[in-house]
PDB file of N, CA and C in Angstrom:
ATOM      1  N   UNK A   1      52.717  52.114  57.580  1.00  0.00           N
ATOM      2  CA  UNK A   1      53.471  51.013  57.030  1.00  0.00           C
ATOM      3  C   UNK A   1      52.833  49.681  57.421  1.00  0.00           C
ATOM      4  N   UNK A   2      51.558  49.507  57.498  1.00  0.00           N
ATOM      5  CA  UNK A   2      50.918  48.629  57.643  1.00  0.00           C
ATOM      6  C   UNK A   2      50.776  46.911  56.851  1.00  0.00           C
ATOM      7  N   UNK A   3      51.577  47.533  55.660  1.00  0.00           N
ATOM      8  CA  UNK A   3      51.830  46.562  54.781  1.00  0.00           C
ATOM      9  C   UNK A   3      52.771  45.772  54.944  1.00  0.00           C
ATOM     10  N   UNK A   4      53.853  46.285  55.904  1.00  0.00           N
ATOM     11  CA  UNK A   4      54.751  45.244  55.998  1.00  0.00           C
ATOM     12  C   UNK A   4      54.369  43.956  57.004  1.00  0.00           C
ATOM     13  N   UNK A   5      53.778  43.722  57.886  1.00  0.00           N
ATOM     14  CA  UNK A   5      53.219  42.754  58.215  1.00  0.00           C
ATOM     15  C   UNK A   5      51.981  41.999  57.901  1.00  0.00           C
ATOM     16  N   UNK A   6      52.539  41.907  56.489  1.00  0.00           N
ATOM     17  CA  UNK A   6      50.974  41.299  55.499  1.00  0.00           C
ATOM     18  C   UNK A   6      51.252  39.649  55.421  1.00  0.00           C
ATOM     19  N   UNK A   7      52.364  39.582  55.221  1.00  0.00           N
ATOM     20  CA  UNK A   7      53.165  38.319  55.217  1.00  0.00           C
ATOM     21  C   UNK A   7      52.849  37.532  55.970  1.00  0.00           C
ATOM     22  N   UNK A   8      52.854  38.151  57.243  1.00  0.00           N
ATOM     23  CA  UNK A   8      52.356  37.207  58.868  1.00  0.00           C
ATOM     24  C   UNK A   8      51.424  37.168  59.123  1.00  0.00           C
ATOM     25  N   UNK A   9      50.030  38.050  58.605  1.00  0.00           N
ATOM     26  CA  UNK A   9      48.626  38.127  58.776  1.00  0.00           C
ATOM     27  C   UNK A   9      48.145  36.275  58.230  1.00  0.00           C
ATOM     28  N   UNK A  10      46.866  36.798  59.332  1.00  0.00           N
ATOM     29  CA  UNK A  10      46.393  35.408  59.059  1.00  0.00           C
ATOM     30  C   UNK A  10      45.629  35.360  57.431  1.00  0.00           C
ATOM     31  N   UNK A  11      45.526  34.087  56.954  1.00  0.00           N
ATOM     32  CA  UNK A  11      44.872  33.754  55.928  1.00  0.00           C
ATOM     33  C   UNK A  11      43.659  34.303  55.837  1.00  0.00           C
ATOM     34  N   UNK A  12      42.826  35.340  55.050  1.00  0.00           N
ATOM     35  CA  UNK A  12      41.743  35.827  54.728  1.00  0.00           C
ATOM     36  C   UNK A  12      40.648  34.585  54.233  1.00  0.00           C
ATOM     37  N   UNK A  13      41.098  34.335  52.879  1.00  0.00           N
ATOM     38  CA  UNK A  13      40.526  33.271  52.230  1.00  0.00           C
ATOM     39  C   UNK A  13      41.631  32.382  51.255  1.00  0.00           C
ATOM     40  N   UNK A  14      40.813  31.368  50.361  1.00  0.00           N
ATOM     41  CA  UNK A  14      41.905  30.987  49.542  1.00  0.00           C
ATOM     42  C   UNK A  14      41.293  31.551  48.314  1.00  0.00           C
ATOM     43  N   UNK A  15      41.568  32.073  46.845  1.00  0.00           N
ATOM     44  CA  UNK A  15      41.484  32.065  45.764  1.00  0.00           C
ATOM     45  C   UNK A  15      42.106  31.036  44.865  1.00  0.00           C
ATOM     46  N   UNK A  16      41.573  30.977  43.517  1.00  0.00           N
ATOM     47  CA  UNK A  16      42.329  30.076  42.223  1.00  0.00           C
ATOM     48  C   UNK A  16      42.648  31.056  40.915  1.00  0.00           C
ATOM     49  N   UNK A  17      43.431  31.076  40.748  1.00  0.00           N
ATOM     50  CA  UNK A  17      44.087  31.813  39.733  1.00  0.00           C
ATOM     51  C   UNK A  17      43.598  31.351  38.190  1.00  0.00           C
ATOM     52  N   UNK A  18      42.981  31.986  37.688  1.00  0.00           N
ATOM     53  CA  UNK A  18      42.185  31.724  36.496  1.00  0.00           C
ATOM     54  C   UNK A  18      43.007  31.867  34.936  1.00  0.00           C
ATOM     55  N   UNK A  19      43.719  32.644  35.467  1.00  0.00           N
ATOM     56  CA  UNK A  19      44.508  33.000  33.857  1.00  0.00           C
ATOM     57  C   UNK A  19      45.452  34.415  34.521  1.00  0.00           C
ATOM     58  N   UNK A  20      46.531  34.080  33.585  1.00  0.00           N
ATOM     59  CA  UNK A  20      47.887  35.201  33.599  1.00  0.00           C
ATOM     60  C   UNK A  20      48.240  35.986  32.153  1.00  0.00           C
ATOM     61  N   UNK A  21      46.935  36.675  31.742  1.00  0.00           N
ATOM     62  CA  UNK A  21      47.193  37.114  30.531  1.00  0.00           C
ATOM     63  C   UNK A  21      46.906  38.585  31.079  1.00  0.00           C
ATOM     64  N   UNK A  22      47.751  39.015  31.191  1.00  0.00           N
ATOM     65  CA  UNK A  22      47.552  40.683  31.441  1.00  0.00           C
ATOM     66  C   UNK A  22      48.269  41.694  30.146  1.00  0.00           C
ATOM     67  N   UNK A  23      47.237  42.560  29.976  1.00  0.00           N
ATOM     68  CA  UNK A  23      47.160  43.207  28.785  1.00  0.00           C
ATOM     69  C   UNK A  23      48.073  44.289  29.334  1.00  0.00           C
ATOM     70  N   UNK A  24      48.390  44.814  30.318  1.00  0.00           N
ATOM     71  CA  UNK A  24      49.686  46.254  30.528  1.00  0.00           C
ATOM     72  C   UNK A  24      50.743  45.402  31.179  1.00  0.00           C
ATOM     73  N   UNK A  25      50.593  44.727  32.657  1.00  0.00           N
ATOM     74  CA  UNK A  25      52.145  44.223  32.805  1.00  0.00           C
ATOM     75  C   UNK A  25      52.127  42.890  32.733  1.00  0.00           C
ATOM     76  N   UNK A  26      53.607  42.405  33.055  1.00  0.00           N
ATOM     77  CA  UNK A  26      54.134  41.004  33.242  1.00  0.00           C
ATOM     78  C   UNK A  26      53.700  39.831  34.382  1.00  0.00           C
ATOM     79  N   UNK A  27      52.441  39.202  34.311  1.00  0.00           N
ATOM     80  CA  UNK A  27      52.145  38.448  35.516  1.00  0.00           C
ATOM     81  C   UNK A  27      52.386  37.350  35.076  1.00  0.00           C
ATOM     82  N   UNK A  28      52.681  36.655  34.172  1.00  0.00           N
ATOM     83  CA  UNK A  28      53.080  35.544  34.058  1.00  0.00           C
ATOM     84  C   UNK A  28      54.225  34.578  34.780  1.00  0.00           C
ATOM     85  N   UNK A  29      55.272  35.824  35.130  1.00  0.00           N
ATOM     86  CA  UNK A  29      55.954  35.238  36.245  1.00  0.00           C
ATOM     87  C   UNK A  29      55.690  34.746  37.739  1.00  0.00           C
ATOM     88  N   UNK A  30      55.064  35.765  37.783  1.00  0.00           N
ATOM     89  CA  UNK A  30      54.250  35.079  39.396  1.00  0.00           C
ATOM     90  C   UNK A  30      53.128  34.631  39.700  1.00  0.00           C
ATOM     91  N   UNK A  31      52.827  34.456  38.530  1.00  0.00           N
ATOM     92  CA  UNK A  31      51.389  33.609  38.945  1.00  0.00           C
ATOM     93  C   UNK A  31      51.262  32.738  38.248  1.00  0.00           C
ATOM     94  N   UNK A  32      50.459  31.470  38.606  1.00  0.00           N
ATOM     95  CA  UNK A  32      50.342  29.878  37.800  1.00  0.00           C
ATOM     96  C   UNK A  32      48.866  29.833  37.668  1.00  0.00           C
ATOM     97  N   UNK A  33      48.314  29.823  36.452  1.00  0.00           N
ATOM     98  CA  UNK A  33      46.756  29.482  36.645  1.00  0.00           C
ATOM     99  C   UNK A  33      46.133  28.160  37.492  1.00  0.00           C
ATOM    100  N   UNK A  34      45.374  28.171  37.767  1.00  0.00           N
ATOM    101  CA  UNK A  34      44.961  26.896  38.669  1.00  0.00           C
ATOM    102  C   UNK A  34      45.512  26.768  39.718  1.00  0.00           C
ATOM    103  N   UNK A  35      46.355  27.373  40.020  1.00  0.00           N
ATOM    104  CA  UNK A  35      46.526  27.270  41.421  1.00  0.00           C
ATOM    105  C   UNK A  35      46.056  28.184  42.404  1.00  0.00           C
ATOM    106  N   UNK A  36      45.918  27.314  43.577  1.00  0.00           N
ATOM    107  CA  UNK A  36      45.738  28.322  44.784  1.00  0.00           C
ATOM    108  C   UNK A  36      46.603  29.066  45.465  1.00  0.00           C
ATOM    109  N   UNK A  37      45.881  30.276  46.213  1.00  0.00           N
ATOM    110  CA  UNK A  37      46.758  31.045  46.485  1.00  0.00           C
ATOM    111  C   UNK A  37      45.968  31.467  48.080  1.00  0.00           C
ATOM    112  N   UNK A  38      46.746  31.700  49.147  1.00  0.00           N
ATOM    113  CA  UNK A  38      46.093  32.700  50.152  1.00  0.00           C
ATOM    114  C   UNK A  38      45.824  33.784  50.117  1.00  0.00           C
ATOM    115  N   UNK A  39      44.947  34.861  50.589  1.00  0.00           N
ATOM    116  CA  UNK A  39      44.645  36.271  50.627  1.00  0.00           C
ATOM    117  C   UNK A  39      44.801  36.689  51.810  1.00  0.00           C
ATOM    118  N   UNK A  40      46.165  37.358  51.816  1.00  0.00           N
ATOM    119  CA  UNK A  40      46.143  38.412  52.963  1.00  0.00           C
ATOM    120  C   UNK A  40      46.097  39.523  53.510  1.00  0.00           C
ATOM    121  N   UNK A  41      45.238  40.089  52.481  1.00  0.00           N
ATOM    122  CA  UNK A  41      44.634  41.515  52.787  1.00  0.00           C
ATOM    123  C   UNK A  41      43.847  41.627  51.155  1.00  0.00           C
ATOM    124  N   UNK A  42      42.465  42.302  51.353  1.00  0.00           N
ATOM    125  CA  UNK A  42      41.525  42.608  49.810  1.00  0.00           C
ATOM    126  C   UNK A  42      41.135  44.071  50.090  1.00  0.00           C
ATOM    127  N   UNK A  43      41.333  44.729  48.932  1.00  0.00           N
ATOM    128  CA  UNK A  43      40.662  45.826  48.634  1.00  0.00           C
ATOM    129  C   UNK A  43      39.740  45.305  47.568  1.00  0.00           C
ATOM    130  N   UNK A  44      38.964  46.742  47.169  1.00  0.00           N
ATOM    131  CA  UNK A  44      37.454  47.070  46.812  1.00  0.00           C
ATOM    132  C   UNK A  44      38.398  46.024  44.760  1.00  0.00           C
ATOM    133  N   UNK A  45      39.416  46.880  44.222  1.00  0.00           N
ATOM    134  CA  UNK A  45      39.793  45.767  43.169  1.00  0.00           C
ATOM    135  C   UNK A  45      41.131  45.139  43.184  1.00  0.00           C
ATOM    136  N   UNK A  46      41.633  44.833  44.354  1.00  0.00           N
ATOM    137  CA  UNK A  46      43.012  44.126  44.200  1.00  0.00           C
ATOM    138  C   UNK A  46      43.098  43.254  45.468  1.00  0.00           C
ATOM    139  N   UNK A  47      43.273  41.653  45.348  1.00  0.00           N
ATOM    140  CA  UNK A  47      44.096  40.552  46.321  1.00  0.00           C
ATOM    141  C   UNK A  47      45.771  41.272  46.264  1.00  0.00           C
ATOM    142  N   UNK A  48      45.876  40.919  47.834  1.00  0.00           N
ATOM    143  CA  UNK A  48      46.873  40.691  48.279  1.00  0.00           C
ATOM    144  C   UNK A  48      47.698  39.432  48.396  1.00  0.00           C
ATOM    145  N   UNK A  49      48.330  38.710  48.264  1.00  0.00           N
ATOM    146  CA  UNK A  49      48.364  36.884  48.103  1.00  0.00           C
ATOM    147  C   UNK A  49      50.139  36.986  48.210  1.00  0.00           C
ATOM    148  N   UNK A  50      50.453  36.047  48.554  1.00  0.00           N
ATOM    149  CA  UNK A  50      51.922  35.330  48.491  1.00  0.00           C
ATOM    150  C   UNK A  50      51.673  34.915  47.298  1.00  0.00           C
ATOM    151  N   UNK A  51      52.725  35.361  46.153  1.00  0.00           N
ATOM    152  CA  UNK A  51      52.501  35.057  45.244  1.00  0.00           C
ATOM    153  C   UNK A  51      53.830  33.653  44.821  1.00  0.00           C
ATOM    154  N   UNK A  52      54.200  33.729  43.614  1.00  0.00           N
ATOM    155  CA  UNK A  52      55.179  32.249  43.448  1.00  0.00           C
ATOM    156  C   UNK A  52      56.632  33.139  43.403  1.00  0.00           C
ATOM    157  N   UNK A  53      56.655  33.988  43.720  1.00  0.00           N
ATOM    158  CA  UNK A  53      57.987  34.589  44.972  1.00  0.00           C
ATOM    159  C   UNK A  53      57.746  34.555  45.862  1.00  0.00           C
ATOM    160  N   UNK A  54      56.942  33.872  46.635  1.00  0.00           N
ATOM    161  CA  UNK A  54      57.031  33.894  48.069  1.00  0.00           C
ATOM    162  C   UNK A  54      56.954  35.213  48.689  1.00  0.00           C
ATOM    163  N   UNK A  55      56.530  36.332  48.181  1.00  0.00           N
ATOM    164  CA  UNK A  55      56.434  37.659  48.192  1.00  0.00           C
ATOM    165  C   UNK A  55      55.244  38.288  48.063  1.00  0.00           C
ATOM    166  N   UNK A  56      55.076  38.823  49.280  1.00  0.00           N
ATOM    167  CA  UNK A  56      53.325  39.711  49.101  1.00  0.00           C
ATOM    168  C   UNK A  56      53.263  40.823  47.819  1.00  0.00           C
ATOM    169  N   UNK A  57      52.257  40.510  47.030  1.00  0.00           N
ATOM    170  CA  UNK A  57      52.383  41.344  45.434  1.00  0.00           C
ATOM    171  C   UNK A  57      50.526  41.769  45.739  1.00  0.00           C
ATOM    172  N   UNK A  58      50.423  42.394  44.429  1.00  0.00           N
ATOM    173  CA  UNK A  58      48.869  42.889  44.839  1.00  0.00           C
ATOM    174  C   UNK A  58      48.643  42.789  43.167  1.00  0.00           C
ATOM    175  N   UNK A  59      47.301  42.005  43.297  1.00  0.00           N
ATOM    176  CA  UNK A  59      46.998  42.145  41.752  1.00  0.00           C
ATOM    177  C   UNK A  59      45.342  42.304  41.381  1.00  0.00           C
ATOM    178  N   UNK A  60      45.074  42.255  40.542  1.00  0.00           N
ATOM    179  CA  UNK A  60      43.514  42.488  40.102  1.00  0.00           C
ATOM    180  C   UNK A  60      43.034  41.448  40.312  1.00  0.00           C
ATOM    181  N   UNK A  61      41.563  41.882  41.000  1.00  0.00           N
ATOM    182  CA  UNK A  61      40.679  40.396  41.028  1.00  0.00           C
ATOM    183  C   UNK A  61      39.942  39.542  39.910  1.00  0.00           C
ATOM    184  N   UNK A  62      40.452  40.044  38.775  1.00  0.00           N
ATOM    185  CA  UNK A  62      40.079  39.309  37.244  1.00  0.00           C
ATOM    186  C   UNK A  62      41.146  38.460  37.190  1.00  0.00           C
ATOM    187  N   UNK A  63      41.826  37.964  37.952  1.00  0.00           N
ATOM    188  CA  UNK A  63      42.218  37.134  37.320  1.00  0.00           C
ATOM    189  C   UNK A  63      42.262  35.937  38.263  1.00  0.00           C
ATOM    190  N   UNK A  64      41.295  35.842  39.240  1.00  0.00           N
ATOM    191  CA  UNK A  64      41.213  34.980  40.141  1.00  0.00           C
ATOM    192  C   UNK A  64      39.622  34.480  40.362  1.00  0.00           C
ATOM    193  N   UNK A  65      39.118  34.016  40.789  1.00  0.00           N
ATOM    194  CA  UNK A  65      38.053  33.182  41.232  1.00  0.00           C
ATOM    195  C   UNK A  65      38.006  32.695  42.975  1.00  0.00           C
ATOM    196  N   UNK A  66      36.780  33.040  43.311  1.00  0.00           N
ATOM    197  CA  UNK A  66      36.472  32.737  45.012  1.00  0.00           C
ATOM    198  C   UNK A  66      36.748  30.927  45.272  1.00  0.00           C
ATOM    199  N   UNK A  67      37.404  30.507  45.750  1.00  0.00           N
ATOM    200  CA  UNK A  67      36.908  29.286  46.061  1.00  0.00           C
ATOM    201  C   UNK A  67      36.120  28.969  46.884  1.00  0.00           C
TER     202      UNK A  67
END
């Protein structure tokens, strides 16, 4: 259950959110293009980030950019 203290992990990096057009689910709710976001935990294809719930979510790295 390692995931539950993802929240409190320190900041990895920052990313910018490039676009919220996802072709299977709904990301438009939690995510704002252009904005930044923290990473607190990355796999090989998914950020971990506080997303705009204030809630650790996990999403694909297409739709973000390294800052």
């Amino acid at each position: 259950m390692i995931h539950k203290g993802w929240e409190t992990n320190q900041t990895l990096k920052q990313i910018k959110c490039i676009h919220a057009d996802a072709k299977k689910f709904v990301v438009n709710n939690v995510l704002t293009p252009g904005k930044l976001y923290d990473v607190k935990n990355e796999t090989d294809e998914f950020y971990f980030i506080i997303d705009n719930t204030n809630r650790i979510g996990g999403f694909r790295k297409d739709y973000f950019k390294e800052v």
